[in-house]
N, C-alpha and C. Protein backbone atom coordinates (compact mmCIF):
# COMPACT_ATOMS: atom_id res chain seq x y z
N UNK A 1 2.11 -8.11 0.93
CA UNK A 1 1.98 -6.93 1.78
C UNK A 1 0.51 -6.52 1.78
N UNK A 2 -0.54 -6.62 2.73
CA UNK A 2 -1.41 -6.18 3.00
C UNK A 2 -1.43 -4.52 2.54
N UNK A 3 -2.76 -3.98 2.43
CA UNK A 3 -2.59 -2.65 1.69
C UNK A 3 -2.56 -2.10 2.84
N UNK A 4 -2.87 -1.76 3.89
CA UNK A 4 -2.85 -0.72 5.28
C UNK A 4 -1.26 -1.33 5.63
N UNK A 5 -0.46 -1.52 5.28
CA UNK A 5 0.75 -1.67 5.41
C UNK A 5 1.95 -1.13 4.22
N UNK A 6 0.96 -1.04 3.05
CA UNK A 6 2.18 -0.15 2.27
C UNK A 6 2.14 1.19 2.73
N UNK A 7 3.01 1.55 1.76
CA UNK A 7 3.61 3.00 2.23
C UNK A 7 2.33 3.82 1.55
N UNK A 8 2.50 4.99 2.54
CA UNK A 8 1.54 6.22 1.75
C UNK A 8 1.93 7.21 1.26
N UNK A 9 1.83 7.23 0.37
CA UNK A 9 1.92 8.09 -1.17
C UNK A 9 0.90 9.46 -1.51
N UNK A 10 1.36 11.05 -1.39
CA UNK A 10 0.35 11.59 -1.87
C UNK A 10 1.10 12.31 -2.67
N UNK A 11 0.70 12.51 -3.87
CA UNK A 11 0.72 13.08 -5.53
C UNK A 11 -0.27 14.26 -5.76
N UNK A 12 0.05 14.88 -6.00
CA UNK A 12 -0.09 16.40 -7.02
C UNK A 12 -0.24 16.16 -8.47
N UNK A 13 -1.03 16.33 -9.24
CA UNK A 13 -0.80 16.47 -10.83
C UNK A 13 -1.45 17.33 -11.22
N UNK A 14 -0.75 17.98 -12.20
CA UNK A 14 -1.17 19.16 -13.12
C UNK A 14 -1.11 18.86 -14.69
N UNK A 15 -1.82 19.40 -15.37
CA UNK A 15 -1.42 19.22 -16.74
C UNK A 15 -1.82 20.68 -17.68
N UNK A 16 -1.56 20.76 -18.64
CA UNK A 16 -2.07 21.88 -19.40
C UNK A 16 -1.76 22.34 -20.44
N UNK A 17 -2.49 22.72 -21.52
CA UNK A 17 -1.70 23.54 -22.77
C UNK A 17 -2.13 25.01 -23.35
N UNK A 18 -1.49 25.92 -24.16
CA UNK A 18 -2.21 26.73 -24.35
C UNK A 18 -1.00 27.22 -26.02
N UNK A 19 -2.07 27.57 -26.80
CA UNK A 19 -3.06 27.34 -27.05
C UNK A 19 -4.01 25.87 -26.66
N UNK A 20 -5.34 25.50 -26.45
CA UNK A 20 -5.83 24.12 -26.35
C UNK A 20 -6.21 23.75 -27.67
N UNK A 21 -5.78 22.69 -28.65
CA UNK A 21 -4.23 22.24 -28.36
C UNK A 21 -3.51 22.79 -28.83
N UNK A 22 -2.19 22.55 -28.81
CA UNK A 22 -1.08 23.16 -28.61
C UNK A 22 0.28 22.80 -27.94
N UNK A 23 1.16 23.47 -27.67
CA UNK A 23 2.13 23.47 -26.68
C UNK A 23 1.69 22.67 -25.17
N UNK A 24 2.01 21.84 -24.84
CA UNK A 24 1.31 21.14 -23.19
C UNK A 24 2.83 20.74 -22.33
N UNK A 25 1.92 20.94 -21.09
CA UNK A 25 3.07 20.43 -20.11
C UNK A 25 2.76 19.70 -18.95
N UNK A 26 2.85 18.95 -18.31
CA UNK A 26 3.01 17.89 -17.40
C UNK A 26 3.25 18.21 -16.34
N UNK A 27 3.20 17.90 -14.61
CA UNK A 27 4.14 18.14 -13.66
C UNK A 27 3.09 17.20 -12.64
N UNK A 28 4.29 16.11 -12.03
CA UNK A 28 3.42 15.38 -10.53
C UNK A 28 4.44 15.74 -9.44
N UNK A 29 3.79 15.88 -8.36
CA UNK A 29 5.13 16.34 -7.04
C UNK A 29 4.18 14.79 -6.20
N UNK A 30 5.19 13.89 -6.05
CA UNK A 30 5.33 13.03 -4.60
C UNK A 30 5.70 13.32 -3.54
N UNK A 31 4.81 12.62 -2.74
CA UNK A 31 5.65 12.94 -0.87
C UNK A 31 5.14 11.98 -0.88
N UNK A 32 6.77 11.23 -0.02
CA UNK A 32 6.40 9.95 0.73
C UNK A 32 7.19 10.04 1.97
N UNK A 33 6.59 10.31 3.12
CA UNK A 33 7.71 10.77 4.41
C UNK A 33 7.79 11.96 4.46
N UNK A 34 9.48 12.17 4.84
CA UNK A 34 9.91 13.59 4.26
C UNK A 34 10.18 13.78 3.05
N UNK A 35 10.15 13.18 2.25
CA UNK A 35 10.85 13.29 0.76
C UNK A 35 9.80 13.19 -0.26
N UNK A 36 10.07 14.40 -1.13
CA UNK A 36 9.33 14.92 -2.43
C UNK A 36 9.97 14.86 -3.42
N UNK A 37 9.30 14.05 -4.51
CA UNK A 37 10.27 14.18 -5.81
C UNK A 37 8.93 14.89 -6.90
N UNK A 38 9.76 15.41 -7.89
CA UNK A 38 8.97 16.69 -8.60
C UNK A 38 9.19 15.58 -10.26
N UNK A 39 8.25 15.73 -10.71
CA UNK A 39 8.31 15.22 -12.05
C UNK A 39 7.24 16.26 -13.19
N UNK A 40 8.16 16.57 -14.21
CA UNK A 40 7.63 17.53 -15.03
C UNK A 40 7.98 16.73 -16.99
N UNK A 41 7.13 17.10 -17.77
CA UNK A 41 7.32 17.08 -19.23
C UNK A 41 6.54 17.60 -19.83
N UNK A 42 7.19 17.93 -21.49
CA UNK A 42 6.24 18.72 -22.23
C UNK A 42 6.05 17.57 -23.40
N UNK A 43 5.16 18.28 -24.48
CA UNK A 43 4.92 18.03 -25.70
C UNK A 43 4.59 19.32 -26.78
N UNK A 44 5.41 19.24 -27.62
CA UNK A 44 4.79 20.34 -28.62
C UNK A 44 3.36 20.53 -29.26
N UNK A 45 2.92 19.64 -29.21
CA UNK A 45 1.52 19.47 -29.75
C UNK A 45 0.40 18.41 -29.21
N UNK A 46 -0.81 18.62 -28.43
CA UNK A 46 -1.19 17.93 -27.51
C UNK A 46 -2.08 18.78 -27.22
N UNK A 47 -2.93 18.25 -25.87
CA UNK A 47 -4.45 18.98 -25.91
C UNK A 47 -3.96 19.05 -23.76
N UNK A 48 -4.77 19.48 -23.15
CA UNK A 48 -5.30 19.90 -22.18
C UNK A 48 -5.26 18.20 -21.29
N UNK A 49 -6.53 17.53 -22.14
CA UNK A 49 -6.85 16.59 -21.21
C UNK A 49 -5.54 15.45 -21.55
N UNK A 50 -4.76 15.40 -22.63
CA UNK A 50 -3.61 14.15 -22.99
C UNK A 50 -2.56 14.54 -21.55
N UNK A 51 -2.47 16.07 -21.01
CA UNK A 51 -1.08 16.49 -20.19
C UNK A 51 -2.04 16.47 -18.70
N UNK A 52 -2.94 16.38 -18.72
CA UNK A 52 -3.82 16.05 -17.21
C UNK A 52 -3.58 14.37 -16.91
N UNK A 53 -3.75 13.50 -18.19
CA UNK A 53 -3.55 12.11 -18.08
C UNK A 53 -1.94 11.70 -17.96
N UNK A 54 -1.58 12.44 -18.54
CA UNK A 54 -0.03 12.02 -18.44
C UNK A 54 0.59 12.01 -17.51
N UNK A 55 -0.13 13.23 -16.59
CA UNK A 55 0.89 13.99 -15.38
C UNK A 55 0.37 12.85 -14.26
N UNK A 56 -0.88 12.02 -14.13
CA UNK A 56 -1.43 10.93 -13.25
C UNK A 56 -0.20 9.56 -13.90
N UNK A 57 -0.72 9.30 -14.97
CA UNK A 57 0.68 8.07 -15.45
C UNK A 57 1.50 7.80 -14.72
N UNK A 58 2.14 9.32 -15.34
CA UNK A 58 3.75 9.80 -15.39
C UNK A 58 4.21 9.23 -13.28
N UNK A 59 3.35 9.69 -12.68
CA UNK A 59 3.46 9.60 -11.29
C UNK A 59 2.90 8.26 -10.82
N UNK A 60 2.55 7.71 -10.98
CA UNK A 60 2.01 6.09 -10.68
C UNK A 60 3.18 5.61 -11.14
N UNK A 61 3.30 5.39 -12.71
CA UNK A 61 4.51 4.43 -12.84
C UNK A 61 5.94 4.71 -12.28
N UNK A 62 5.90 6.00 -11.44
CA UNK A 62 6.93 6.34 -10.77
C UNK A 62 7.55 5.34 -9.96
N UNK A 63 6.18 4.83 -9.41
CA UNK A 63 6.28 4.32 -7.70
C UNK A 63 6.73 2.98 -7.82
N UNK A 64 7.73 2.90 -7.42
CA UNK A 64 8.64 1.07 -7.27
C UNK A 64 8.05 -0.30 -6.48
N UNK A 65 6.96 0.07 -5.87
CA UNK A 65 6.10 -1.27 -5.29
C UNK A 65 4.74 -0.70 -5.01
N UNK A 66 3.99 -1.51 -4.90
CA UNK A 66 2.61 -1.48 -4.40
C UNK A 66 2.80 -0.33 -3.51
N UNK A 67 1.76 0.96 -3.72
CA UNK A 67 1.71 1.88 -2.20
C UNK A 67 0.35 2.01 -2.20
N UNK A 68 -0.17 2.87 -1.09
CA UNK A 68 -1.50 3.42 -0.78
C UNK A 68 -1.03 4.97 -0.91
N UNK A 69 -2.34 5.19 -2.26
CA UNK A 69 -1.77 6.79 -2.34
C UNK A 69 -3.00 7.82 -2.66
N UNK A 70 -3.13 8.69 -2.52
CA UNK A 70 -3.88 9.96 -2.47
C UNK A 70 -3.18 10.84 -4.00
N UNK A 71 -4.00 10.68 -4.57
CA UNK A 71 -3.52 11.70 -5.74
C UNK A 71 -4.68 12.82 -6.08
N UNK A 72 -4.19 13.74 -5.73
CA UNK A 72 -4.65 15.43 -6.33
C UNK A 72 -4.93 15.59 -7.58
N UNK A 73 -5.92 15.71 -7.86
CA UNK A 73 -5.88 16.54 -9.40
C UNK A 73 -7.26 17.58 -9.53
N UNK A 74 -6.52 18.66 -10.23
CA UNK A 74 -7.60 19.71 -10.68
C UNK A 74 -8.78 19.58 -11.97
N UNK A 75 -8.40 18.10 -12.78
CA UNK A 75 -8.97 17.15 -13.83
C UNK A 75 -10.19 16.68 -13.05
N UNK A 76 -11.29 17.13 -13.68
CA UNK A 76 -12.41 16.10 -12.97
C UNK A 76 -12.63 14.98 -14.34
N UNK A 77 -11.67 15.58 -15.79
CA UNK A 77 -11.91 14.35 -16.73
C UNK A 77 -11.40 13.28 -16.30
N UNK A 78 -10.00 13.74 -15.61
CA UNK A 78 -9.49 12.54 -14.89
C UNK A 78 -9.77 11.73 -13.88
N UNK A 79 -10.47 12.57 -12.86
CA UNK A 79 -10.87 11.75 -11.43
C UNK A 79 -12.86 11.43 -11.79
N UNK A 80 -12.85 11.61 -12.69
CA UNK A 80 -14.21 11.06 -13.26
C UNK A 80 -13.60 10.15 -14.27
N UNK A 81 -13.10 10.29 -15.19
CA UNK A 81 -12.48 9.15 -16.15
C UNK A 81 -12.22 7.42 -15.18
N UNK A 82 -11.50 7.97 -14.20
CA UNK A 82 -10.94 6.63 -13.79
C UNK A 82 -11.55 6.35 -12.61
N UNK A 83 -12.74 6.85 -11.65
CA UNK A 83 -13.52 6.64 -10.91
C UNK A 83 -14.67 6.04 -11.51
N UNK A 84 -14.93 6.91 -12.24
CA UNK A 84 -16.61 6.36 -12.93
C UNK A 84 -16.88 5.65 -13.98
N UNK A 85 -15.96 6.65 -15.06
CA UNK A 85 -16.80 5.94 -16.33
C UNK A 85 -15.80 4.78 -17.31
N UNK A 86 -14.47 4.85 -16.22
CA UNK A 86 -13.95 3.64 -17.31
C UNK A 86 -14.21 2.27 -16.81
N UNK A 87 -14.98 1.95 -15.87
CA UNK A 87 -15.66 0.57 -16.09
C UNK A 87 -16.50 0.85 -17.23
N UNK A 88 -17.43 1.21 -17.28
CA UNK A 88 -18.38 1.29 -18.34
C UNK A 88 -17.58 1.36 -20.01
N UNK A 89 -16.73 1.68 -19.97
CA UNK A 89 -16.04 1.68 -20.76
C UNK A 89 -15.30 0.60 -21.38
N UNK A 90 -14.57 -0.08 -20.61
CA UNK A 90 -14.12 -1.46 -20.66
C UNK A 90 -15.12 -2.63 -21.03
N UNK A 91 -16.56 -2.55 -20.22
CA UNK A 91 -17.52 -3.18 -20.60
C UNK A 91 -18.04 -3.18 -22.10
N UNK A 92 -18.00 -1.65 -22.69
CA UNK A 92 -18.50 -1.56 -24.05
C UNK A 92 -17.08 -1.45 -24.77
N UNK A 93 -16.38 -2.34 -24.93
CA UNK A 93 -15.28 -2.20 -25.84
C UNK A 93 -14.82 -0.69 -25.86
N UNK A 94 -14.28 0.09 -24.92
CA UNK A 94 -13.88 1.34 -24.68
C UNK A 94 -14.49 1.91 -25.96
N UNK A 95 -16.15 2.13 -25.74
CA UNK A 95 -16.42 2.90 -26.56
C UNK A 95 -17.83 3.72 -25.15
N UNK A 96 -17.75 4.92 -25.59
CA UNK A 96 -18.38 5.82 -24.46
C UNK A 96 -19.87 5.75 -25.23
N UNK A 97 -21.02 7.04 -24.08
CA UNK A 97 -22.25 6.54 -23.70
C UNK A 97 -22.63 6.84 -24.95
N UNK A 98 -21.95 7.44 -25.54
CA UNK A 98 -22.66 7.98 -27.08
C UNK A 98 -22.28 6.99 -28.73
N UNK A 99 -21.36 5.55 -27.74
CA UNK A 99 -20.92 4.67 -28.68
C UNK A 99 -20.07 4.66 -29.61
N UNK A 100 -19.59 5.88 -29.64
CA UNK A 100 -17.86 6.27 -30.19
C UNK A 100 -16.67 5.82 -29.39
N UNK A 101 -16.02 5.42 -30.26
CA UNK A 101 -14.40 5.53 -29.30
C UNK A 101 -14.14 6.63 -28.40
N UNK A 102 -14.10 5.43 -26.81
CA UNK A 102 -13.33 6.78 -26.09
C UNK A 102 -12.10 7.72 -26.83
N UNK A 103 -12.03 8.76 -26.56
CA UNK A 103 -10.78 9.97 -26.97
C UNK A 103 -9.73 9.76 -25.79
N UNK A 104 -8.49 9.30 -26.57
CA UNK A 104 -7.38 9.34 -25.41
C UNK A 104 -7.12 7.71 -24.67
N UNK A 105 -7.74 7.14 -25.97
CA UNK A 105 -7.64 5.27 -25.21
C UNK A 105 -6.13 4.73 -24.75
N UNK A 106 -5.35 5.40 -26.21
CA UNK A 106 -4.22 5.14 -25.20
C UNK A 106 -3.47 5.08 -23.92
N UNK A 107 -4.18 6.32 -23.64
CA UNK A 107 -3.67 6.67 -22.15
C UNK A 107 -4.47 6.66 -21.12
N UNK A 108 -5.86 6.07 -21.43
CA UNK A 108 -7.05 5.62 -20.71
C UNK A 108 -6.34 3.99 -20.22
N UNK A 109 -5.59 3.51 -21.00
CA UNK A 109 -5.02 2.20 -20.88
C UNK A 109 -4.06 2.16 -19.95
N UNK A 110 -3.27 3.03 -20.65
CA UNK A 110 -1.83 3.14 -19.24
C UNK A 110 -2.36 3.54 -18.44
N UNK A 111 -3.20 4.45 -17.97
CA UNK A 111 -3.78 4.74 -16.53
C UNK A 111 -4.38 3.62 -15.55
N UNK A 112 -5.32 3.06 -16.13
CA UNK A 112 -5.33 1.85 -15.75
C UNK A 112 -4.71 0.82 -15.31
N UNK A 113 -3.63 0.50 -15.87
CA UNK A 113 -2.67 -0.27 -16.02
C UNK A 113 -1.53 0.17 -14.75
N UNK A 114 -1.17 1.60 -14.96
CA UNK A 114 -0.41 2.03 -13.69
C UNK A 114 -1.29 2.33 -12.17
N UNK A 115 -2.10 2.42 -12.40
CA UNK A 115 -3.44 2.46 -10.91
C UNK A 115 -3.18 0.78 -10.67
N UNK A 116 -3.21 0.11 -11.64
CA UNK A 116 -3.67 -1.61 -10.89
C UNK A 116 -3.25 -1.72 -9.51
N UNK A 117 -1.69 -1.71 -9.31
CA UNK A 117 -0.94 -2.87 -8.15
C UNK A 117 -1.18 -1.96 -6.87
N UNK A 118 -1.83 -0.75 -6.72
CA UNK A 118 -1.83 0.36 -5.97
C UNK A 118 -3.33 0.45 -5.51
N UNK A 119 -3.71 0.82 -4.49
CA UNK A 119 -4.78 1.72 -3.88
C UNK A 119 -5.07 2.90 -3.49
N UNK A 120 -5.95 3.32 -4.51
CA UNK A 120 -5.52 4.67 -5.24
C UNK A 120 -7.23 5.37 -4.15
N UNK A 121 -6.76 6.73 -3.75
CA UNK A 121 -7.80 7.46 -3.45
C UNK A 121 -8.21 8.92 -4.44
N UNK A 122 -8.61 9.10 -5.24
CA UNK A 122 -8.41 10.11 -6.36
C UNK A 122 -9.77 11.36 -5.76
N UNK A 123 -8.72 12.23 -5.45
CA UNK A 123 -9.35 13.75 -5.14
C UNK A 123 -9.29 14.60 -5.83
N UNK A 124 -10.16 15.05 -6.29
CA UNK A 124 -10.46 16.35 -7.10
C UNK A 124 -10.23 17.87 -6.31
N UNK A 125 -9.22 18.69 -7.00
CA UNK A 125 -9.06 19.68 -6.18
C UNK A 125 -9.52 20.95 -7.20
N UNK A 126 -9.92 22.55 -6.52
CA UNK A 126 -9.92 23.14 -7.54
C UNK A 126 -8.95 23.87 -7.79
N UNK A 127 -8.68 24.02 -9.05
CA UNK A 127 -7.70 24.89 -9.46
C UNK A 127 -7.50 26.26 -9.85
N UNK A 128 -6.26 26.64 -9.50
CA UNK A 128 -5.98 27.68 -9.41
C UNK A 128 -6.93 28.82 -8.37
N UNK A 129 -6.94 28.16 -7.46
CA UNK A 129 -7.55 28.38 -5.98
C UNK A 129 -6.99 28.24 -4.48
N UNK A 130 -5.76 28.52 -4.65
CA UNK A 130 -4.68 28.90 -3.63
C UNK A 130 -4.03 27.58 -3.39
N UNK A 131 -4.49 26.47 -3.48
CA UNK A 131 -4.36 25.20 -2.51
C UNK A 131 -2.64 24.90 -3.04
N UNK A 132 -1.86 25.39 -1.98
CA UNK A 132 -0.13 25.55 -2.32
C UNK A 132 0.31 24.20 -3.26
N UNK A 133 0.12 23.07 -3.30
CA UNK A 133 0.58 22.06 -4.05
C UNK A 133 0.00 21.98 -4.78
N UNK A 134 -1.30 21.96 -5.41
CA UNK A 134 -1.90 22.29 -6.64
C UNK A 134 -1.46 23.34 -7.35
N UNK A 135 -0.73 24.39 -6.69
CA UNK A 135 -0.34 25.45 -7.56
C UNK A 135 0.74 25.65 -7.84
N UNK A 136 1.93 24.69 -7.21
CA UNK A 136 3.24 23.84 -7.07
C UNK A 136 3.09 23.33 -8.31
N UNK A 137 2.12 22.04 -8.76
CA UNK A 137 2.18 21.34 -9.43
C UNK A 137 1.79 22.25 -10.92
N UNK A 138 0.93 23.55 -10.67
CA UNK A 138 0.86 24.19 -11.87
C UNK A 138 2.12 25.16 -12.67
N UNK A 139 2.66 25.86 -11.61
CA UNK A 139 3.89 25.96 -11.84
C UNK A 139 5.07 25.14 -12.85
N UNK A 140 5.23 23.92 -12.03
CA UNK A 140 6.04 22.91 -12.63
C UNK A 140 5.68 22.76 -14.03
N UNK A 141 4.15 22.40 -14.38
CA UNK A 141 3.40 21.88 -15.75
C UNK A 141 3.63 23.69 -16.47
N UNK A 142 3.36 24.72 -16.69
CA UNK A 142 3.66 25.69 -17.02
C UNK A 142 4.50 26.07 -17.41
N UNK A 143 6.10 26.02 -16.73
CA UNK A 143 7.34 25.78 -16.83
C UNK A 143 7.87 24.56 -18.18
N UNK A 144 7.14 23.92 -17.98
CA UNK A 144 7.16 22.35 -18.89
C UNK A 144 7.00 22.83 -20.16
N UNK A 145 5.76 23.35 -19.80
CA UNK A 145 4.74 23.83 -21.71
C UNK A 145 5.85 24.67 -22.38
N UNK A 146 5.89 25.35 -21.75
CA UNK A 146 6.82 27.23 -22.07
C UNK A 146 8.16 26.30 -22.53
N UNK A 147 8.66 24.98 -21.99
CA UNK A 147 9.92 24.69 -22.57
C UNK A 147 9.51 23.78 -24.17
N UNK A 148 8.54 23.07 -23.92
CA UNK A 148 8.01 22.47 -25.23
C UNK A 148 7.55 23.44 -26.08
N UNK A 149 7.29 24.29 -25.88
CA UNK A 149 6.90 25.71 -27.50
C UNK A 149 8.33 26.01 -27.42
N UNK A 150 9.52 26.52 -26.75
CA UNK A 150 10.62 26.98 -27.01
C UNK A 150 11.05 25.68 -28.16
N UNK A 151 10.80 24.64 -27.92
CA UNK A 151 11.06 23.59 -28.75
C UNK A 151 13.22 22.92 -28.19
């Protein structure tokens, strides 16, 4: 399947915790067509940027074949993580400019790994700045956290 022939895919992700770290929660909303599916999770203990990476994952490995997709995020760790600096990263044995282990390799990996079969356009949105599905998707991740501290 040529890529201007898969389907198009646009994603929402949110992530967040509070305290940072702390309590975190997750949330990606898909539209493909008419149809939106909402994906949310927590963790009891976790940081800010682990539930920003998760909530991108969590929604890639969603998708059942190759698509062309547009994914939202209010993370510029994220849409800088996987735009910019994880070639450079891969090159130096995922170790960053300061020669430490990247933070979060695990899921620097699965991101990667779930971006491959896809053609990914990654937009940075700002948050908590009206934009209705960014604040959809904060909602959802909020909802998430508040259920992971209830435990």
């Amino acid at each position: 399947m040529s890529a201007d022939t898969r389907p198009l895919v646009e994603i929402w992700t949110d992530g967040g915790c509070k305290p940072n770290p702390g309590p975190g929660g997750w949330a990606a909303i898909l539209r493909f067509g008419g149809h939106e599916r909402e994906l949310a999770g927590g963790e009891a203990e976790t940081t800010n940027n682990r539930m920003e990476l998760t909530a991108a994952i969590m929604a890639l490995e969603a998708l059942k074949k190759p698509c062309r997709v547009v994914l939202h995020t209010d993370s510029e760790y994220v849409k800088n993580g996987i735009s910019r600096w994880i070639h450079g990263w891969v090159r130096a044995n995922w170790r960053n400019a300061a020669k430490e282990p990247v933070k979060n390799l695990d899921l620097w990996q699965r991101l990667l790994a779930a971006a491959r079969p896809h053609e990914i356009e990654w937009k940075w949105v700002r948050g908590h700045a009206g934009e209705p599905m960014n604040e959809r998707a904060d909602a959802l991740a909020t909802a998430a956290r508040e259920r992971a501290a209830a435990g």
